[in-house]
Protein backbone atom coordinates (compact mmCIF):
# COMPACT_ATOMS: atom_id res chain seq x y z
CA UNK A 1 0.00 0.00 0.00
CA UNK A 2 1.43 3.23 -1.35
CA UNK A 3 1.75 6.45 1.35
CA UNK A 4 -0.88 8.51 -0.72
CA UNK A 5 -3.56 5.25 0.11
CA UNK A 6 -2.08 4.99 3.78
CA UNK A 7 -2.38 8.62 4.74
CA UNK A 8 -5.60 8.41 3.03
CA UNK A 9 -7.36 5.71 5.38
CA UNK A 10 -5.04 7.33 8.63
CA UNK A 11 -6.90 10.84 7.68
CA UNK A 12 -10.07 9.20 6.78
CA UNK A 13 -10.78 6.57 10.40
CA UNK A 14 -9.33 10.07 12.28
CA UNK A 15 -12.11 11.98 10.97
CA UNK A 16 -14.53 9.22 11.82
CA UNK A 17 -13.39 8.70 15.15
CA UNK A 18 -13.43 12.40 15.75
CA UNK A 19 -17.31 12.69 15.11
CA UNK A 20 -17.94 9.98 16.97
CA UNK A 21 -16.51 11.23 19.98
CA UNK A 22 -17.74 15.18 18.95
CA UNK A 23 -21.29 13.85 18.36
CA UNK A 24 -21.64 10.51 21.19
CA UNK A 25 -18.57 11.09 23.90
CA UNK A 26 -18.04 14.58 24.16
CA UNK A 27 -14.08 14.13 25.35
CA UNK A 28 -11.20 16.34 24.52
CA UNK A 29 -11.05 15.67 21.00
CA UNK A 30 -7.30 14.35 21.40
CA UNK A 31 -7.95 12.01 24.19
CA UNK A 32 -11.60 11.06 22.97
CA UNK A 33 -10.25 9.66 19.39
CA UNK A 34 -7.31 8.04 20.85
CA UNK A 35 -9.81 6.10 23.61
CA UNK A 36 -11.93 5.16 20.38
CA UNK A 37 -9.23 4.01 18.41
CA UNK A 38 -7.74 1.54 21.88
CA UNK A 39 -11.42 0.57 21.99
CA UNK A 40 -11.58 0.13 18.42
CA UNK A 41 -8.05 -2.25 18.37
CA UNK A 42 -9.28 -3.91 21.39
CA UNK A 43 -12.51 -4.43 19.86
CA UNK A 44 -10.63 -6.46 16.40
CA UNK A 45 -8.85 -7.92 18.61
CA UNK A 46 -11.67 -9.82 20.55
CA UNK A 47 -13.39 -10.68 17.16
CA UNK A 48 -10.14 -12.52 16.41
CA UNK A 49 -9.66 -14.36 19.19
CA UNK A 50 -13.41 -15.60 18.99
CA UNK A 51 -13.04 -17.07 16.11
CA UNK A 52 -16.03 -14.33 14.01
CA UNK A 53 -13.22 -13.03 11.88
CA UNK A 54 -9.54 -12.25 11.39
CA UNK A 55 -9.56 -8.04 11.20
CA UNK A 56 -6.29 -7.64 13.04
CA UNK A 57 -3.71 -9.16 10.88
CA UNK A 58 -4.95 -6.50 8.02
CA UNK A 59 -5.04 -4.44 10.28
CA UNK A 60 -1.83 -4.69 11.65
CA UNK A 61 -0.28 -4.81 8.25
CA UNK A 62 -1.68 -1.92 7.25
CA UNK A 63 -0.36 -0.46 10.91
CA UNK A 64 2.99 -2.05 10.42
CA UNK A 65 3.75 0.08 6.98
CA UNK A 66 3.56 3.02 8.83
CA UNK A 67 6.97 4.20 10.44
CA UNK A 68 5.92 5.63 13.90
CA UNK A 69 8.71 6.67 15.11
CA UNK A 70 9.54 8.53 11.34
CA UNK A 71 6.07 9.29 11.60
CA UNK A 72 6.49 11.44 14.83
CA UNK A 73 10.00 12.83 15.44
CA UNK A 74 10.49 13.91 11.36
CA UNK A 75 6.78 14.44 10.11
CA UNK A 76 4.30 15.22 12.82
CA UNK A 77 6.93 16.59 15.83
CA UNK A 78 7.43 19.74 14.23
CA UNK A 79 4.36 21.43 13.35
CA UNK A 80 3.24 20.84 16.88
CA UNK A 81 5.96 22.32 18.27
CA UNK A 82 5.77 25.35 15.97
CA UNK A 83 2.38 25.49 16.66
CA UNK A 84 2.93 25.29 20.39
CA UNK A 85 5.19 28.00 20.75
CA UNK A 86 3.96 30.58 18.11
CA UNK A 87 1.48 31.13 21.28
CA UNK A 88 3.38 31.29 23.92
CA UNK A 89 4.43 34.82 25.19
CA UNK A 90 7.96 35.22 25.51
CA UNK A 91 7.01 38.32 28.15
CA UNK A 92 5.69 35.64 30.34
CA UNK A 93 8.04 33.11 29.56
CA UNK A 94 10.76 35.23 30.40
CA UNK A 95 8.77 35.76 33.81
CA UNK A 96 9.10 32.35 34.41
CA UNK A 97 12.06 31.49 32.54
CA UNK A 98 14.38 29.87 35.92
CA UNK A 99 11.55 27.60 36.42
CA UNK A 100 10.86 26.65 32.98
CA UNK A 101 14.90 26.45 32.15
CA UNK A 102 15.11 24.22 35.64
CA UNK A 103 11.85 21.67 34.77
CA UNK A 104 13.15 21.19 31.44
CA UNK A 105 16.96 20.35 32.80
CA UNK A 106 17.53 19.43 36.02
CA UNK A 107 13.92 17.96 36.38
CA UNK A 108 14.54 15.73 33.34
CA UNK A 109 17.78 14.62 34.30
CA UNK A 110 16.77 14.14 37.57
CA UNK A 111 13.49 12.47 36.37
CA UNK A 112 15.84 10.08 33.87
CA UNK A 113 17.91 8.85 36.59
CA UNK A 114 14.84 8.35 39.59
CA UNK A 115 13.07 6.34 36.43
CA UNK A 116 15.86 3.83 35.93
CA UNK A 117 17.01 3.17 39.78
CA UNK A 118 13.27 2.52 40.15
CA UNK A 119 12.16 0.51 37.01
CA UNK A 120 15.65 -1.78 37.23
CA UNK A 121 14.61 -2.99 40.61
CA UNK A 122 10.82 -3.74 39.51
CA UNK A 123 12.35 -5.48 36.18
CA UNK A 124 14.69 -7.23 38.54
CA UNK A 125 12.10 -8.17 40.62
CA UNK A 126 10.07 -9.82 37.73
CA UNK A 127 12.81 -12.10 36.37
CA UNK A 128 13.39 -9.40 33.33
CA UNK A 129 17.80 -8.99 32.71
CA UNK A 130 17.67 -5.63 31.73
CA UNK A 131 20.49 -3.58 32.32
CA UNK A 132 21.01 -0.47 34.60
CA UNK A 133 21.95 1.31 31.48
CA UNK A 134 19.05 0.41 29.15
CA UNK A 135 16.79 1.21 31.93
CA UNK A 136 18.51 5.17 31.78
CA UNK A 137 17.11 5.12 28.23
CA UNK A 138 13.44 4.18 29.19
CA UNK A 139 14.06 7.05 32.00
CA UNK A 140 15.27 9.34 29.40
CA UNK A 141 12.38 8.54 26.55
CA UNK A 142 9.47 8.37 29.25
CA UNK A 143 10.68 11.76 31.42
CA UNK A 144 9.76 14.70 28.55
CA UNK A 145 5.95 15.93 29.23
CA UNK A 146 3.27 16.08 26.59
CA UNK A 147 0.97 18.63 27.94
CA UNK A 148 -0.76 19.11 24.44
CA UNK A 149 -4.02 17.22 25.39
CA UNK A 150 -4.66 18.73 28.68
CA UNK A 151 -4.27 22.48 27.95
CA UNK A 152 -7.66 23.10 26.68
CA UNK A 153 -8.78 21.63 30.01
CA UNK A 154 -5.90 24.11 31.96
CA UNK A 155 -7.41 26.60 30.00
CA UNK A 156 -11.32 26.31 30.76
CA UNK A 157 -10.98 25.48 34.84
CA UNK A 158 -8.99 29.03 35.14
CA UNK A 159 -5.58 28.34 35.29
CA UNK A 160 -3.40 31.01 36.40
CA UNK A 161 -1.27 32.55 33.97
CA UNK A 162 2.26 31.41 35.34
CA UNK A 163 1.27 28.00 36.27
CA UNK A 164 0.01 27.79 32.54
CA UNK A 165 3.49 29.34 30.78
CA UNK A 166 5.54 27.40 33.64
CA UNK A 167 3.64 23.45 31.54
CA UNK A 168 3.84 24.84 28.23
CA UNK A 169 6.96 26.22 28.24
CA UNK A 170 8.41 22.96 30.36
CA UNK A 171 6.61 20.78 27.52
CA UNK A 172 8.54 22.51 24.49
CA UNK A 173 11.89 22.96 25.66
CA UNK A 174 12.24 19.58 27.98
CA UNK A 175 11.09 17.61 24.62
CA UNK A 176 14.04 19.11 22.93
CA UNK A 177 16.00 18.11 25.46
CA UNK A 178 14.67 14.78 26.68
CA UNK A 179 15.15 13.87 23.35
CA UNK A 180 19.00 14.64 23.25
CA UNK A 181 19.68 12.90 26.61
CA UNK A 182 18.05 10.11 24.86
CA UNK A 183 20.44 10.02 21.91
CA UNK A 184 23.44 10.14 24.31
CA UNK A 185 22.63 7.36 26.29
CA UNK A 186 21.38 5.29 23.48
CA UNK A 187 24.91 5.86 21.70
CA UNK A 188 26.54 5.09 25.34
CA UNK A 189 24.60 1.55 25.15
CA UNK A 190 25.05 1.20 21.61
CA UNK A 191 28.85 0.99 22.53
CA UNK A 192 29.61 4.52 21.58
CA UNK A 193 27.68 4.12 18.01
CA UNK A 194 31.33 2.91 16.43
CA UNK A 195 32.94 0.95 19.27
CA UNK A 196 34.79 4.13 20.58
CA UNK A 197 35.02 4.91 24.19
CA UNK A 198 32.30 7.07 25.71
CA UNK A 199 34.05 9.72 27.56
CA UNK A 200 32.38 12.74 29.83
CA UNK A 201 33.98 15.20 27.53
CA UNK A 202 32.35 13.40 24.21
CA UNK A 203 28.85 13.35 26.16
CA UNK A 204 29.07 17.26 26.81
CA UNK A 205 30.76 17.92 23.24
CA UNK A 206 27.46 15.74 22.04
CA UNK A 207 24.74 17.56 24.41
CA UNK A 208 26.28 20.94 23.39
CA UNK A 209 26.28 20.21 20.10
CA UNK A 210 22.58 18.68 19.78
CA UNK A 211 21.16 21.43 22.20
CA UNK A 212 22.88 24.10 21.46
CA UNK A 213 23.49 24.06 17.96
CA UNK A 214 19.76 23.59 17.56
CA UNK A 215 18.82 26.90 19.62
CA UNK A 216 21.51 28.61 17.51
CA UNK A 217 20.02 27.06 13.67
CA UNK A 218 16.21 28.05 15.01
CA UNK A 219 16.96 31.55 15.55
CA UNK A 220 18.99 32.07 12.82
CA UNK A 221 16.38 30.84 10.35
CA UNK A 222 13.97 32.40 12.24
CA UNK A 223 15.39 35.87 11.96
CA UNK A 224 15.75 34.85 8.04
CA UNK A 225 12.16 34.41 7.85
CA UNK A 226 10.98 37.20 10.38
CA UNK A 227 13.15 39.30 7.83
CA UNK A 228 10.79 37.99 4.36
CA UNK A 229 7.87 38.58 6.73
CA UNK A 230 8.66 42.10 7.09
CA UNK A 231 9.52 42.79 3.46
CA UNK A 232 6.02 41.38 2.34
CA UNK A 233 2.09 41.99 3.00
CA UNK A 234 0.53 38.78 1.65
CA UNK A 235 -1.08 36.23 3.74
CA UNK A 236 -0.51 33.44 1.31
CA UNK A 237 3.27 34.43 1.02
CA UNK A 238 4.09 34.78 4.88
CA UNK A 239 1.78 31.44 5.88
CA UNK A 240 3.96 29.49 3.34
CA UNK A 241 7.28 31.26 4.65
CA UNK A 242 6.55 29.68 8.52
CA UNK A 243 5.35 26.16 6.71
CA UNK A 244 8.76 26.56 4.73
CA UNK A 245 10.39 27.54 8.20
CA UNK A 246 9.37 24.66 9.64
CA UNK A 247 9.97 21.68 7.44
CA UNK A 248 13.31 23.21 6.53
CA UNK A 249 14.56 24.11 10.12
CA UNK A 250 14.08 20.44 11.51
CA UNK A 251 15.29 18.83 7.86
CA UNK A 252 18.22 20.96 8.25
CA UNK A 253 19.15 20.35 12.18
CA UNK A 254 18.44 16.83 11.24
CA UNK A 255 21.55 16.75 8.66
CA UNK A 256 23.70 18.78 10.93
CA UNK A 257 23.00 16.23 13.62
CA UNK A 258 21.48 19.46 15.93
CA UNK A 259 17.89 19.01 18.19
CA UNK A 260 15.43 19.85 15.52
CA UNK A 261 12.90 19.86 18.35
CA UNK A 262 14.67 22.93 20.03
CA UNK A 263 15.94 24.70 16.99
CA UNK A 264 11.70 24.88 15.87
CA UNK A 265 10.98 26.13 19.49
CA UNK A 266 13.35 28.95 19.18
CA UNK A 267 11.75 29.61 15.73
CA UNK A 268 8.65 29.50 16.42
CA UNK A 269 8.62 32.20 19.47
CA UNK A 270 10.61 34.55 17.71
CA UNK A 271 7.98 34.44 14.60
CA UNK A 272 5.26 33.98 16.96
CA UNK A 273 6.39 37.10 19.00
CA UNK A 274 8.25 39.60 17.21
CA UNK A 275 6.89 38.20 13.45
CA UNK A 276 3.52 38.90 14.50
CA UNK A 277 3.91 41.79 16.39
CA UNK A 278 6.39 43.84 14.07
CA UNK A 279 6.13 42.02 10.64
CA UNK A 280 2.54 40.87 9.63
CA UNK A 281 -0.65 42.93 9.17
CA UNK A 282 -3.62 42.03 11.38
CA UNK A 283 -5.16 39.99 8.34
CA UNK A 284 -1.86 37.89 8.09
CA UNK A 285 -2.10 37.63 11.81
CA UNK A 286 -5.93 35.53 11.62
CA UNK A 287 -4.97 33.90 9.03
CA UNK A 288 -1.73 32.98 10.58
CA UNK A 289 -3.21 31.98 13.50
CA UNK A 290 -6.23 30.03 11.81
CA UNK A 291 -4.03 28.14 9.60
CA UNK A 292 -1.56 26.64 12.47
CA UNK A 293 -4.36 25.96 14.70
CA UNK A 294 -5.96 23.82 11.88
CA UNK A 295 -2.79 22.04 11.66
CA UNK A 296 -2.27 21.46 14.89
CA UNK A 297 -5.75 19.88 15.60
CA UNK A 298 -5.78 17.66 12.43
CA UNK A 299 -2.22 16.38 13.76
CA UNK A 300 -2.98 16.03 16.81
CA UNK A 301 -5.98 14.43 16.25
CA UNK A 302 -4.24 12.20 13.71
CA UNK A 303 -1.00 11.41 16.08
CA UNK A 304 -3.46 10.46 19.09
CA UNK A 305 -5.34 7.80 16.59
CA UNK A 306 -2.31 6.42 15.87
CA UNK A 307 -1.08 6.01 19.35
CA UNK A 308 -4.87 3.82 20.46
CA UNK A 309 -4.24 1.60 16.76
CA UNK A 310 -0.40 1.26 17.86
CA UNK A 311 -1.96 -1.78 20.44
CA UNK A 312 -2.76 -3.77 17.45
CA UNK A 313 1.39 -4.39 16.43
CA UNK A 314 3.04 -4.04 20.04
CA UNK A 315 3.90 -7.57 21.69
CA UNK A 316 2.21 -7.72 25.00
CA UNK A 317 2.19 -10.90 27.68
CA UNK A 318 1.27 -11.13 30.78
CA UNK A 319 4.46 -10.22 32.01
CA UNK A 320 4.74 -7.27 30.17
CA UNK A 321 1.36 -6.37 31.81
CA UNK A 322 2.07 -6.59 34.88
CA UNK A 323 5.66 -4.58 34.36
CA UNK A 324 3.56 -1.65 32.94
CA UNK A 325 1.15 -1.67 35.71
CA UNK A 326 4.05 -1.81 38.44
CA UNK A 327 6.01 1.09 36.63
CA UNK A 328 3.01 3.86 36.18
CA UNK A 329 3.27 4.65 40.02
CA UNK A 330 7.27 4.56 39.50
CA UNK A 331 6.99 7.27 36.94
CA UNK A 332 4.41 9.47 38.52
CA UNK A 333 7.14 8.85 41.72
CA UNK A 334 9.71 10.30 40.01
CA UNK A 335 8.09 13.08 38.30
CA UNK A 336 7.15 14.23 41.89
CA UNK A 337 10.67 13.87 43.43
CA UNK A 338 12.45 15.43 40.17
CA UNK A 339 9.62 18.78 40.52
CA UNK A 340 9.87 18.57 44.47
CA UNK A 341 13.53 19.16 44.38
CA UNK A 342 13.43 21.76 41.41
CA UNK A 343 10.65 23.51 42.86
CA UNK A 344 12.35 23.18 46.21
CA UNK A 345 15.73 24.82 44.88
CA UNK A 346 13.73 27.76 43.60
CA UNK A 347 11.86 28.37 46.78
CA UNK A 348 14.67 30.17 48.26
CA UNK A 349 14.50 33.08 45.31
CA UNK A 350 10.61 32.68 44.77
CA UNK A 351 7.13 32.40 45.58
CA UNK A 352 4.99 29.22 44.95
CA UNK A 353 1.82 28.25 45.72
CA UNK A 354 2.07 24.93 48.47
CA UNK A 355 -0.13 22.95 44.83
CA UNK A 356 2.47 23.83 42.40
CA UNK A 357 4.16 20.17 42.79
CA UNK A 358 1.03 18.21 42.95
CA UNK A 359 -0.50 20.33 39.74
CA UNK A 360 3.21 19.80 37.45
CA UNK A 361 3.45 16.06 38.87
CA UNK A 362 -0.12 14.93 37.56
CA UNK A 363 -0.25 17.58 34.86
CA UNK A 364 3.18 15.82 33.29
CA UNK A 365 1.49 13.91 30.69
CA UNK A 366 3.39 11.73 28.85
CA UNK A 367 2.14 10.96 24.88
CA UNK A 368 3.69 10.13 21.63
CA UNK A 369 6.81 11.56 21.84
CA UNK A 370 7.47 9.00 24.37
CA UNK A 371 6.45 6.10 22.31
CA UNK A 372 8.00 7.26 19.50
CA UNK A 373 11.42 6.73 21.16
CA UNK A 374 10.75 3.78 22.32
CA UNK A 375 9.69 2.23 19.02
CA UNK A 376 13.45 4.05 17.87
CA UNK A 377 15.37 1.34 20.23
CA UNK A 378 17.24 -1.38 18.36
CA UNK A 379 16.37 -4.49 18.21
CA UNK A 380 17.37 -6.44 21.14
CA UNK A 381 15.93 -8.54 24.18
CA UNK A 382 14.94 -5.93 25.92
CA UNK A 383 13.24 -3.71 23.67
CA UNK A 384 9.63 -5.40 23.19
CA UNK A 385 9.55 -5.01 26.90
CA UNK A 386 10.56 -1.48 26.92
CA UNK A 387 8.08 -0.66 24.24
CA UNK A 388 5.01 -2.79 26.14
CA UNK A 389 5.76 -0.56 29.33
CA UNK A 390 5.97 2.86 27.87
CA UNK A 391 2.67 2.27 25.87
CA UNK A 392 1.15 1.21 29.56
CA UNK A 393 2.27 4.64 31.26
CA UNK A 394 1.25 6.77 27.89
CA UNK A 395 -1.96 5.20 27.80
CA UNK A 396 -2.23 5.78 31.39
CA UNK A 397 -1.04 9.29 31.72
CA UNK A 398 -3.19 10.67 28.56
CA UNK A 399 -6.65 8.70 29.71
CA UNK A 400 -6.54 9.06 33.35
CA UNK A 401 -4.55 11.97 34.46
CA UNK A 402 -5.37 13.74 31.30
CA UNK A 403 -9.23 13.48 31.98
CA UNK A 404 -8.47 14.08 35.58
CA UNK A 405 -6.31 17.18 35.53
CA UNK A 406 -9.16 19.72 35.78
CA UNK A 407 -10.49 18.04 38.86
CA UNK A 408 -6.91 18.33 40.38
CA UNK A 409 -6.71 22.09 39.85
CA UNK A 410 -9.98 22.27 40.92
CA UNK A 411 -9.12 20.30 44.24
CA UNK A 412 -6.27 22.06 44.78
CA UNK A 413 -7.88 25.71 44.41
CA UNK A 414 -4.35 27.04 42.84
CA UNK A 415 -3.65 30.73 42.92
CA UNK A 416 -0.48 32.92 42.62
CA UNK A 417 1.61 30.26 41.39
């Protein structure tokens, strides 16, 4: 099946799902078509196994031509990101920039290594021979959040400002950087990706290079476009200079081996900031802004479809079951000691509100980003059980804290945060 015909039915069973759950379920439309489409692969599934009729295996054929890790981290990644920060205001995110710079460092690193001194002993304690090592990779993949699906919901229960910037802002730089902390220890575990010794000074060379270099690429093509924005008044013109901006920043970074992830961030708030405000008319501006919302709903929408289907080609036993169920409360245990102890750093120099920790430690969702990475491991013992287990905590984090969030923030009656 060609990609024209795949993208076809992918665009075609989204739309479906998403007027199901608009017209009968009435969820967030990113959580509701991803709980249709698990119900939907669970569904073939139990047709199968009783015998009515075989849907999954062309199913999963059809599922197993698509690349979802390719899918994600070069096609879909992004446009959301872009999307996500032409938003954000870099007023307020400069307000909260020591927070947002510590969550998306220290509280990832510190997240990575809590998740693999954790999930070792419960894989140790199951009869699994995974190693410390490969166990700092699932850290690494599962610690960046994906607060995409649950910001509507922020949104509508009155979130305060700062509380909002200090998730969104976490979300898009710690993906960036979750991600490169994930390509270091994958090359330490890979033996150094050509059998060379992995030294401290290659690992910061790498991270500096990767982290870095991207921030440096995304505002340098972003100035380069802000520039053709300014020169021009055509709304056609400037929408296809940010879609241009975006495909070509993350190609590029991709070549030069930078974070494409963090190089689009940096693009997208300096066109969504000074672009809009100093180089587009107030028509470019709507239809700016209508345009990448459009995009980012039909890929989101799309991305969370793919993640319920994904059940249909993952390998799950009971074992594996029982290793995701055990390692949801080790996650959601290290996402509270990694913001505890960055929060608790920053207390000293500012003011938070006593919720702060328990809003960022359930409002941490994970999502596709997460599974992407996984679904990136080689091939090896220990990767079908790595895989199993992060689709248990995504699934988890998007269904119940992402329905759940509101009622937390509610609970918790946050105000100056």
């Amino acid at each position: 099946m060609g990609t024209i015909e795949l993208a076809t039915i992918l665009i075609s069973v989204t739309a479906v799902f998403g007027f199901i759950n608009q017209r009968f379920v009435g969820l967030p439309a990113t959580i509701g078509v991803m709980l249709i489409g698990l119900l939907t692969s669970l569904a073939l599934i139990l047709v199968s196994a009783l015998g009515i009729a075989d849907l999954v295996q062309p199913a999963s054929e059809m599922l197993a031509q698509i690349d979802f890790n390719l899918t994600v981290m070069h096609g879909l990644l992004g446009f959301l990101l872009f999307a996500g920060a032409l938003h954000v205001d870099l007023g307020d995110l400069a307000e909260q920039k020591v927070p947002v710079a510590v969550l998306a460092s220290v509280g990832i690193l510190l997240s990575t290594v809590f998740v693999a001194g954790m999930v070792w002993c419960v894989f140790k304690g199951l009869g699994f021979d995974v190693s410390f090592l490969y166990c700092l990779v699932f850290g690494a993949l599962i610690s960046p959040t994906d607060p995409i699906a649950v910001l509507g919901i922020l949104k509508s229960v009155g979130v305060p400002k700062s509380l909002e910037t200090k998730i969104t802002g976490e979300s898009l730089f710690n993906d960036g950087i979750g991600v490169v902390v994930f390509l270091v220890l994958l090359d330490i575990a890979a033996g150094g990706g050509h059998g060379e010794e992995v030294s401290a000074a290659g690992i910061a060379a790498l991270f500096a290079q990767e982290a870095f270099g991207g921030a440096g690429l995304g505002g340098v093509l972003g100035l380069a476009a802000y520039r053709m924005l300014k020169s021009v008044d055509n709304y056609q013109v400037e929408v296809l200079i940010t879609l241009a901006l975006v495909m070509g920043t993350y190609t590029l970074a991709s070549h030069l081996h930078l974070s494409g992830p963090i190089a689009i961030v940096v693009a997208g708030l300096l066109i969504g900031n000074h672009g809009r405000a100093l180089a587009m008319s107030e028509r470019t501006r709507a239809h700016l802004d209508d345009f990448w919302e459009l995009i980012d709903e039909i890929l989101n929408a799309v991305l969370f479809v793919l993640i319920g289907l994904e059940l249909l080609v993952l390998t799950f036993t009971p074992q594996y079951v029982l290793a995701g169920i055990l390692v949801i409360p080790v996650v959601l245990m290290a996402r509270l000691l990694s913001v505890s102890i960055s929060v608790g750093l920053l207390r000293r120099f500012r003011i938070f509100s006593p919720h702060v920790v328990r809003i960022l430690t359930w409002g941490g969702l994970r999502g596709g980003i997460s599974v992407a990475l996984a679904l990136a491991l080689p091939r090896g013992p220990e990767r079908e059980l790595l895989v199993a287990v992060t689709y248990a905590v995504v699934m988890f984090s998007i269904l119940v804290q992402g329905l759940s969030i509101g009622a937390v923030i509610r609970r918790s009656s946050a105000t100056a945060v």
